[in-house]
Protein backbone atom coordinates (compact mmCIF):
# COMPACT_ATOMS: atom_id res chain seq x y z
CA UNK A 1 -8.92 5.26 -11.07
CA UNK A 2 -7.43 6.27 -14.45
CA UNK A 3 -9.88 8.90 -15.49
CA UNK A 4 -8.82 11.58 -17.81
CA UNK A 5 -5.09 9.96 -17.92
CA UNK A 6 -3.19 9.01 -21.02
CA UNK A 7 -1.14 5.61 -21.05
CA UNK A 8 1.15 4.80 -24.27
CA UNK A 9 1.55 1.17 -24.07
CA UNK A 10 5.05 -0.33 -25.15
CA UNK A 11 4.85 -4.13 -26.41
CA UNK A 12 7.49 -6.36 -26.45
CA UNK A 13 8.13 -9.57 -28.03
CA UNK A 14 6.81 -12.10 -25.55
CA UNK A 15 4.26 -14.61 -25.33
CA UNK A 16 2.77 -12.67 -22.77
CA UNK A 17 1.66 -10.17 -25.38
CA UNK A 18 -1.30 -12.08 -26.26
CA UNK A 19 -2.49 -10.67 -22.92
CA UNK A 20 -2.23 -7.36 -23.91
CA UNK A 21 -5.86 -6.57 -25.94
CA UNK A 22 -7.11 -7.60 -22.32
CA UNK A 23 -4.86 -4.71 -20.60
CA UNK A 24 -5.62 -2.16 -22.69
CA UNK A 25 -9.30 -2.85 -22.26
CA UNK A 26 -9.00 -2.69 -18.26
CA UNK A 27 -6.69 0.57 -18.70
CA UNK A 28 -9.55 2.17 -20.55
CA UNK A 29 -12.45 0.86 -17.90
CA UNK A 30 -10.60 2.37 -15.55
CA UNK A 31 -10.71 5.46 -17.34
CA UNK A 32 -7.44 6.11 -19.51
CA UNK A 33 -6.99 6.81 -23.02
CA UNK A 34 -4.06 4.07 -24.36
CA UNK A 35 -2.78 4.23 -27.17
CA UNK A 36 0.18 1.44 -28.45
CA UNK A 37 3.42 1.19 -29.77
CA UNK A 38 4.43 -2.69 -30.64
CA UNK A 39 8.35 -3.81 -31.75
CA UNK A 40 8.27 -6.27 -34.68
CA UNK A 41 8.71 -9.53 -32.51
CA UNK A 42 5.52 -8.15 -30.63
CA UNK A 43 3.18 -8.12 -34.17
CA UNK A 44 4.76 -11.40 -34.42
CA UNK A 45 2.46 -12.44 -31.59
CA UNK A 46 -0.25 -10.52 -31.38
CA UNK A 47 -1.69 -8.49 -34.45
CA UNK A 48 -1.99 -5.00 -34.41
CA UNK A 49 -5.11 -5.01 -35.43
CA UNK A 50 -6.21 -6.81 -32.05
CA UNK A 51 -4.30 -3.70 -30.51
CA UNK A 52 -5.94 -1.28 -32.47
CA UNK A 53 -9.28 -2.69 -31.48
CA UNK A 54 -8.70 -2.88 -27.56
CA UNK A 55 -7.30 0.81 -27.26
CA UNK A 56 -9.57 2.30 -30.15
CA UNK A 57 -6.49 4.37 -31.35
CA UNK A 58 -4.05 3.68 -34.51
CA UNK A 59 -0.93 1.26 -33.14
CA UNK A 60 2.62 2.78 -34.25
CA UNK A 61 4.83 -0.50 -35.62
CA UNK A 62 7.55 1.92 -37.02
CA UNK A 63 9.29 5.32 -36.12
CA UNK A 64 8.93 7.56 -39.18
CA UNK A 65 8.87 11.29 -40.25
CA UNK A 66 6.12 11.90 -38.02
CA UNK A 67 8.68 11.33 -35.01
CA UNK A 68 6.38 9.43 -33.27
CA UNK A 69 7.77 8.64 -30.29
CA UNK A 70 8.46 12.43 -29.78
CA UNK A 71 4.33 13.03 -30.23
CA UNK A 72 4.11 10.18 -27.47
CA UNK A 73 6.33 10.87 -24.56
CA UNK A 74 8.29 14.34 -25.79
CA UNK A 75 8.26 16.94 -24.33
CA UNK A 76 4.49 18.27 -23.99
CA UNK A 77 4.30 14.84 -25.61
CA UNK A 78 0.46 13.07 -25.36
CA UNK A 79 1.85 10.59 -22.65
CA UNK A 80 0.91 10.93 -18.90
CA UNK A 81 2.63 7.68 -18.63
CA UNK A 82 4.53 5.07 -20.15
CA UNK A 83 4.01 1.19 -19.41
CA UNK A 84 5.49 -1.59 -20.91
CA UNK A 85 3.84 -4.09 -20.92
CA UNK A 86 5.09 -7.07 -21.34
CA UNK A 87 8.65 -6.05 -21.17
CA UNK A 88 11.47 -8.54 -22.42
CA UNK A 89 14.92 -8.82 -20.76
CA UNK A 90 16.05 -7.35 -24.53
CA UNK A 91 14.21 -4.34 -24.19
CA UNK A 92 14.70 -4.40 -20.22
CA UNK A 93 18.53 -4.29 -21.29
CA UNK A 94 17.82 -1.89 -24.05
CA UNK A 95 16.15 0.67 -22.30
CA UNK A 96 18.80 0.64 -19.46
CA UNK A 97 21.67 1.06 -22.22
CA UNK A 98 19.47 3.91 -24.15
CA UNK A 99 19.81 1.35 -27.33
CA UNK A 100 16.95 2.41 -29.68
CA UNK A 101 16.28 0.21 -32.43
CA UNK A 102 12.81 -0.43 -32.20
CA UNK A 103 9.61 1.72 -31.21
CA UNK A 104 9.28 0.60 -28.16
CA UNK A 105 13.05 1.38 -26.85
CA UNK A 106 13.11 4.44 -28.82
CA UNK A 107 9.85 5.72 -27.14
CA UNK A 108 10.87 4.70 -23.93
CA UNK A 109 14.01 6.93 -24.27
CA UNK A 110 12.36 9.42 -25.08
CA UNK A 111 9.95 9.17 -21.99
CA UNK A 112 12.95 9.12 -19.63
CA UNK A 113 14.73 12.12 -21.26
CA UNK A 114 11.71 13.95 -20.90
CA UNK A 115 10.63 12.94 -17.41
CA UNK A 116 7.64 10.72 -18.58
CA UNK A 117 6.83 8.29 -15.48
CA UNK A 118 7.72 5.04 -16.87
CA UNK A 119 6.12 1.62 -15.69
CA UNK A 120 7.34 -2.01 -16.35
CA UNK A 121 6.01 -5.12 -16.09
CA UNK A 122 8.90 -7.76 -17.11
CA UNK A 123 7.60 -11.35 -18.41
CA UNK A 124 10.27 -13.56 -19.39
CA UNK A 125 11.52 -17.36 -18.50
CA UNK A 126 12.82 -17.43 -15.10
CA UNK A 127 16.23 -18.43 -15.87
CA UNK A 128 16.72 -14.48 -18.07
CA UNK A 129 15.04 -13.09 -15.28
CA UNK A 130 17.68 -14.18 -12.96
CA UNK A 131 20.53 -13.10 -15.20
CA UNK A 132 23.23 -11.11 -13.34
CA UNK A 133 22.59 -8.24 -16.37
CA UNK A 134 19.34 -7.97 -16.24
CA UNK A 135 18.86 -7.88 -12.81
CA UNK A 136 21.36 -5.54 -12.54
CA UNK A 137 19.52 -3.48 -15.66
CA UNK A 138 16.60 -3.57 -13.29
CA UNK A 139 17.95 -2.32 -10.62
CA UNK A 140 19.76 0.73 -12.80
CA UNK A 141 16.15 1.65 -13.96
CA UNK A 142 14.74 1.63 -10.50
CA UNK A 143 17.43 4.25 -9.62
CA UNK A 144 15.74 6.44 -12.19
CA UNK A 145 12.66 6.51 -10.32
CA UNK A 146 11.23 3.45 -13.00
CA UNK A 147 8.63 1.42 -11.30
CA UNK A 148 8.53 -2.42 -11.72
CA UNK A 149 5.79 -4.54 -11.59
CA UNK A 150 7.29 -7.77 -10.09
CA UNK A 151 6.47 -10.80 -11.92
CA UNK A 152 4.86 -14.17 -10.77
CA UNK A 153 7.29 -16.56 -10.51
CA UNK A 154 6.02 -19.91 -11.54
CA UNK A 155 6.42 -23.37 -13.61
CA UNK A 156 9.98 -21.90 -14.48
CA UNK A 157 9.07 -18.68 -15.77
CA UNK A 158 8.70 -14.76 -14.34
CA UNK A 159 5.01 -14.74 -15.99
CA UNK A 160 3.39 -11.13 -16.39
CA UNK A 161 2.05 -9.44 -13.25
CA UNK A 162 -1.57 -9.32 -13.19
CA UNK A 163 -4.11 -7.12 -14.93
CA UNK A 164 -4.79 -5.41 -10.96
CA UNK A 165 -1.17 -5.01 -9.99
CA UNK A 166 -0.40 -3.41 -13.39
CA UNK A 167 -3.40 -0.97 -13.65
CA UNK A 168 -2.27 0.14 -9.90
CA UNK A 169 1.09 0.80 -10.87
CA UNK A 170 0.03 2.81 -13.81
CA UNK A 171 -2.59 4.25 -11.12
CA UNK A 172 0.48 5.40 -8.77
CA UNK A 173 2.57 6.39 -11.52
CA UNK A 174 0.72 9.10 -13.21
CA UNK A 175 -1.49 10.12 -10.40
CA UNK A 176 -0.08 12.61 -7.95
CA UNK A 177 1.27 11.03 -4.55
CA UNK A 178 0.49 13.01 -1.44
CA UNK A 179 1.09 9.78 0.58
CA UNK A 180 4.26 8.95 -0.66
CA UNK A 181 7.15 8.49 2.06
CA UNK A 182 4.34 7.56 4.39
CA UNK A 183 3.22 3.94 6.09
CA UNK A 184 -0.05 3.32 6.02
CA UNK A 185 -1.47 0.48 8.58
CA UNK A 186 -5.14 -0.81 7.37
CA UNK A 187 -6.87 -3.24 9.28
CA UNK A 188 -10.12 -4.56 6.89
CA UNK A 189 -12.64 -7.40 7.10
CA UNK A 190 -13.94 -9.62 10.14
CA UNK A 191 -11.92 -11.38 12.45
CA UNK A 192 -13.23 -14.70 13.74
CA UNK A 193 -12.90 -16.33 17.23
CA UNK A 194 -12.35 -20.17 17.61
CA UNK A 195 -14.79 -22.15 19.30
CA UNK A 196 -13.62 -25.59 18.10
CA UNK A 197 -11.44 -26.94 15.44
CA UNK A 198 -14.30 -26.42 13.17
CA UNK A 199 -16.10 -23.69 14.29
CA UNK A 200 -16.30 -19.72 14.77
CA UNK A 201 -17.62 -16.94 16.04
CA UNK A 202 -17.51 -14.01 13.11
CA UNK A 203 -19.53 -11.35 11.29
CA UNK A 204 -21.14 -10.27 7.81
CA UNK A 205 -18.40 -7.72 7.14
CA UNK A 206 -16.47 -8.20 3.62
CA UNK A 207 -13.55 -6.45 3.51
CA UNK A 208 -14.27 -4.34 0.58
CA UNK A 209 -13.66 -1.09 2.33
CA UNK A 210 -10.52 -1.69 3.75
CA UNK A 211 -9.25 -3.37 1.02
CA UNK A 212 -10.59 -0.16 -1.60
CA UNK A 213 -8.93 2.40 1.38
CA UNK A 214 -5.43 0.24 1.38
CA UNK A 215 -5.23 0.01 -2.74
CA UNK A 216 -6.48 4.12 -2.59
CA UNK A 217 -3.39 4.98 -0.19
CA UNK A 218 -0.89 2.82 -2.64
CA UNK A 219 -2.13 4.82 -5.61
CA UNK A 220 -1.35 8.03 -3.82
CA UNK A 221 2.17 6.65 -3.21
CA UNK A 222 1.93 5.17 0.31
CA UNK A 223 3.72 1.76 1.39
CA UNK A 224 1.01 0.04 2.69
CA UNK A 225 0.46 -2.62 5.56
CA UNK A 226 -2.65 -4.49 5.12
CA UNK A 227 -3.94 -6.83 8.23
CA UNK A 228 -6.45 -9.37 7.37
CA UNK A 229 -7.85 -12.45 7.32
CA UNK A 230 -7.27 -13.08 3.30
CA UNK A 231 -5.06 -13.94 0.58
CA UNK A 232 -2.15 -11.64 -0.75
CA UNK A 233 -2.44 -8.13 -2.66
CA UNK A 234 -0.50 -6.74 -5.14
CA UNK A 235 -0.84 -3.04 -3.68
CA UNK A 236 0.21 -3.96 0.23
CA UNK A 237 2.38 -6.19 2.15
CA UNK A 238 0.25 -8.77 3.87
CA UNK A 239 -0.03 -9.95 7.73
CA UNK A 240 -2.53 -12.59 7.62
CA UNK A 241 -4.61 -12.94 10.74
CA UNK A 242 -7.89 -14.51 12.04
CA UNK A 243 -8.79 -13.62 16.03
CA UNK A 244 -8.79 -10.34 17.54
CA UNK A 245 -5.80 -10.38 19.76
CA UNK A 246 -4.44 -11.81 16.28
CA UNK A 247 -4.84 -8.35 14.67
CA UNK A 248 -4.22 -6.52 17.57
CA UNK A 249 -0.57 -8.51 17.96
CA UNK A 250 -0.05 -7.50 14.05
CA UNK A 251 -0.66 -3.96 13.95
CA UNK A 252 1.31 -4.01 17.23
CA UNK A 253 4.16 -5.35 15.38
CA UNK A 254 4.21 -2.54 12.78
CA UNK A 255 2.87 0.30 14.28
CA UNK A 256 6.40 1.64 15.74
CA UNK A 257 7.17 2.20 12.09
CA UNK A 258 3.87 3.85 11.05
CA UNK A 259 2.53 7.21 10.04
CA UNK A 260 -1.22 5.84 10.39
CA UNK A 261 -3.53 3.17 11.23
CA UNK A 262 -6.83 2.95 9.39
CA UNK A 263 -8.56 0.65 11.65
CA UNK A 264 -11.66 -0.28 8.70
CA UNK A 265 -11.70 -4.13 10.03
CA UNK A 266 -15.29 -4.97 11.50
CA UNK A 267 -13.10 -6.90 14.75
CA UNK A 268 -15.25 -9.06 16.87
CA UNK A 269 -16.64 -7.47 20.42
CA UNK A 270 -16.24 -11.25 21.74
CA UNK A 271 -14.03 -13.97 22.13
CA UNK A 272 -14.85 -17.78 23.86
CA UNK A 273 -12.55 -20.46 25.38
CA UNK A 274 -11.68 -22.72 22.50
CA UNK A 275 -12.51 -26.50 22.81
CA UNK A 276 -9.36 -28.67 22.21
CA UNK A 277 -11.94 -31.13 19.91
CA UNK A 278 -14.87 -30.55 17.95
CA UNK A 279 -18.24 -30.25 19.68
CA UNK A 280 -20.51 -33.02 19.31
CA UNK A 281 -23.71 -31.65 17.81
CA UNK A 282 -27.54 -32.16 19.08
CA UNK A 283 -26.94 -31.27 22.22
CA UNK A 284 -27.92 -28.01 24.47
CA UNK A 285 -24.43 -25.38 24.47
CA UNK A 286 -23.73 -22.31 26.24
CA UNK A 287 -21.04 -20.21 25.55
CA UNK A 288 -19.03 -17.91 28.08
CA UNK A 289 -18.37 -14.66 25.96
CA UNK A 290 -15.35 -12.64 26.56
CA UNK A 291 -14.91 -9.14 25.45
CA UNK A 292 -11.70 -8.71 23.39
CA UNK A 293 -9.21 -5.86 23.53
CA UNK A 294 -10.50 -2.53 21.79
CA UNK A 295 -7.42 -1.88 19.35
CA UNK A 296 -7.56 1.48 18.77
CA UNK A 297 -7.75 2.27 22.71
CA UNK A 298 -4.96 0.24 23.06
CA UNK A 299 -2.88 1.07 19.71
CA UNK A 300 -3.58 4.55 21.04
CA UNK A 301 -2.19 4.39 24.60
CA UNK A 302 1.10 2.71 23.16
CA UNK A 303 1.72 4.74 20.43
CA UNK A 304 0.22 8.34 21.47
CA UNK A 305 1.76 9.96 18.13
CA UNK A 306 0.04 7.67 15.29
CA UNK A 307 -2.34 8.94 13.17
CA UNK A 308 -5.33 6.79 13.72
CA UNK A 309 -8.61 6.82 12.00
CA UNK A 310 -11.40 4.96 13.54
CA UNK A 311 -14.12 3.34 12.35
CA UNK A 312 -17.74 3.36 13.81
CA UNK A 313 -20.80 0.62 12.52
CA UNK A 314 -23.97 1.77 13.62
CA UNK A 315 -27.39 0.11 12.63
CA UNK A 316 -30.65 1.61 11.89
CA UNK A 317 -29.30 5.36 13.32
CA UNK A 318 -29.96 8.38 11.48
CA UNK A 319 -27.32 10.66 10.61
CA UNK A 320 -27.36 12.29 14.15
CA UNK A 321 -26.86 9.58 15.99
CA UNK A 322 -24.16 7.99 13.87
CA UNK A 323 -22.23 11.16 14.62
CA UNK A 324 -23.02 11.89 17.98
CA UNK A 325 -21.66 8.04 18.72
CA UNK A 326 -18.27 8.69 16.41
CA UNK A 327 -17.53 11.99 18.36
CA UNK A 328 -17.40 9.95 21.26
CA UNK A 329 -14.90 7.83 19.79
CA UNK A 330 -13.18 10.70 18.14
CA UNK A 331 -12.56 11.83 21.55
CA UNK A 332 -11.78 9.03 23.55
CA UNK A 333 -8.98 7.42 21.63
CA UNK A 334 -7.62 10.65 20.09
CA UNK A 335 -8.55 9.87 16.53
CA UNK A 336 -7.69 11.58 13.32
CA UNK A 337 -11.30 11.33 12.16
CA UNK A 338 -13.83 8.66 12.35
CA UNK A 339 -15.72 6.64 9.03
CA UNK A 340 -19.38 6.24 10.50
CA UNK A 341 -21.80 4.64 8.26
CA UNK A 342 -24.65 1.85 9.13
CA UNK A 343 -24.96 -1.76 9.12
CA UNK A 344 -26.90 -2.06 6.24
CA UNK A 345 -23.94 -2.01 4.32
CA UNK A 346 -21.85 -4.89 5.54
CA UNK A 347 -21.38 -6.77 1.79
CA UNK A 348 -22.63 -4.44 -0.26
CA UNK A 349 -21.17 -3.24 -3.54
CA UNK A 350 -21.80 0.42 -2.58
CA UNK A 351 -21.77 2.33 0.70
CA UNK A 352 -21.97 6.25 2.44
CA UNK A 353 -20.40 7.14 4.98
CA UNK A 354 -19.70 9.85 7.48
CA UNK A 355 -16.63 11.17 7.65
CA UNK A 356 -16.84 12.57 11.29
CA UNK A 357 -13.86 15.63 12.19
CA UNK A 358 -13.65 17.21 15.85
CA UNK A 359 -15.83 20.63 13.73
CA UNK A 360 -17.15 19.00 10.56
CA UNK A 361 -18.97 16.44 9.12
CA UNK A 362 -18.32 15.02 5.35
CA UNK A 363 -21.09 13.23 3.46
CA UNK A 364 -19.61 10.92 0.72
CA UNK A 365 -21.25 8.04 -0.77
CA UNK A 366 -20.90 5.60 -4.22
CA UNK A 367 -18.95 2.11 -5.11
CA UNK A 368 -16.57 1.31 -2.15
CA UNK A 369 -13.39 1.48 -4.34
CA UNK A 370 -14.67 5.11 -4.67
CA UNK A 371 -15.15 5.64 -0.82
CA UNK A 372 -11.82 4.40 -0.83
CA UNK A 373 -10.16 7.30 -2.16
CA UNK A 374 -12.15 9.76 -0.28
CA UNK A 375 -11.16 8.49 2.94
CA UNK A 376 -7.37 8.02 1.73
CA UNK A 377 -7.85 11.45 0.29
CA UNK A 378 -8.81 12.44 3.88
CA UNK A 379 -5.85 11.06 5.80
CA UNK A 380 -3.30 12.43 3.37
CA UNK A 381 -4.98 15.76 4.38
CA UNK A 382 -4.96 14.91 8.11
CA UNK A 383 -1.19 13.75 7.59
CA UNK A 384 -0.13 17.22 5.67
């Protein structure tokens, strides 16, 4: 995600530093060089030396002759991006005042004059959070095109985002953006239909490729829609569902203001009247199956100018088949392109897939977060 970037890591003086050997270790799995620069209430929490070790580089404590900052985030500086990480409401206020009287400020000044994307992730007790001058210092960096990493708020205190919303910031900030000013719609994982209070009718999908294509199209700088059945993300706004006409009612409800729908969700072909009590077991049951609604036929007929790409699950076809099937689907719902790829996947770590065009066929394959961006690299392509 962060391969061959460069992230200089401000640290501030909050208890949340202690997090921040951890950080710089999951920058650098994800592929960036870090390198640090730590203000003296910072060493006061965390050594340097614990720095040093996570990022594998020398930690600047002090601005000296070397102009340090300027090697950082000048001009042509080493920089691709700035993050601090945690960020006080001092140096919050700091940076929005261009006060510089510590290395962290004074870097971070330096970034900005020089057009250095700069991310923040603010940690702090809730009450300085809420103060009427540093929210409004937030809201004065955010004009300057400074991206904030909300905070949890919780027990009293606006505690550090976490490890995956921070790395996807960074990931957004200093990768290029062809999505950005675009809504994305992904649908991902099963749906499940009611048969009692207890019970359900579902599948073996696990969500991993919708949820790797919606976190790829945030990184490229779309606003992002996800529609499942599962907790909340730091990389898209949430409409939990569980049924069918569930997710079909939810992607309904935001597709006016969409530029595409990814439709990766493995929805179920069947629905059943739902008993008002639970079924007593040992005893013989039939079910009355119902198909449900196909969404992208529908999506399609009510919104005729959304980008839609389609899915297709095939098992135990070869190649030809999988794409003779998506062409069919390509051209009966009007799709963008279609993602083919065969059942034997469904919870798997890794997948390939087919990425099926009206004239040409795409063969990509790997870890899912990896299939991710291909397919999100796809749609920005489709989208122009």
């Amino acid at each position: 995600m962060l391969a061959g970037e460069n992230v200089a890591l401000g640290v501030s003086g909050s208890i949340a530093a202690v997090k921040t050997v951890e950080l710089a270790h999951e920058l650098r799995r994800q592929g960036a060089e870090v390198r640090a620069v730590m203000t003296d209430a910072a060493r006061g929490i965390v050594h340097p030396w614990a720095v040093e070790f996570a990022t594998e580089n020398p930690v600047t404590t002090e601005i000296t002759g070397s102009v340090e900052h300027v090697e950082l985030c000048g001009y042509d500086g080493w920089a691709d991006v700035l993050l601090l990480a945690p960020a006080t409401a001092n140096t919050i206020g700091k940076v929005s005042g261009a006060i510089d009287d510590t290395p962290v400020t004074t870097t971070a000044t330096t970034a900005l004059g020089a057009d250095v994307p700069v991310v923040i992730a603010p940690a702090m007790h809730e009450p300085m959070y809420d103060h009427p001058g540093v929210l409004e210092a937030i809201e004065r960096l955010e004009s300057w095109d400074i991206d904030f990493v909300d905070p949890r708020l919780e027990e009293g205190k606006a505690k550090i985002a976490s490890e995956e919303a921070i790395v996807l910031a960074v990931a957004r900030a200093a990768g290029e953006r062809p999505l950005a000013g675009r809504h994305v719609v992904v649908t991902s994982g099963p749906t499940s239909e009611a048969i009692d209070p207890v019970r359900v009718l579902t599948n073996r999908a696990s969500g991993r490729t919708g949820r790797a294509v919606a976190k790829a199209c945030y990184v490229r700088g779309a606003d992002v829609t996800l529609v499942h059945n599962g907790e909340r993300v730091p990389y898209a706004d949430v409409l939990s569902v569980e049924s069918a006409a569930e997710m079909l009612d939810a992607v309904r409800s935001v597709a006016e203001e969409a530029d595409a729908l990814v439709s990766a969700a493995a929805i179920g072909d069947y629905t059943v009247e739902t008993a008002p009590e639970k079924i007593r077991s040992g005893q013989s049951l039939t079910l009355e199956l119902e198909p449900t609604p196909k969404l992208i036929d529908t999506v399609r007929e009510e919104y005729p100018g959304l980008s839609i790409v389609g899915f297709k699950l095939e098992a135990g076809d070869d190649d030809e088949a999988m794409i003779e099937r998506a062409r069919e689907t390509l051209r009966r719902a009007e799709l963008s392109f279609v993602v083919a790829n065969d059942a034997s996947v469904m919870g798997s770590e890794t997948t390939r897939v087919l990425l099926v065009g009206p004239d040409d066929v795409t063969v990509r394959e790997g870890n899912k977060a990896e299939v991710g961006g291909h397919i999100a690299d796809a749609l920005a392509e489709t989208l122009g």
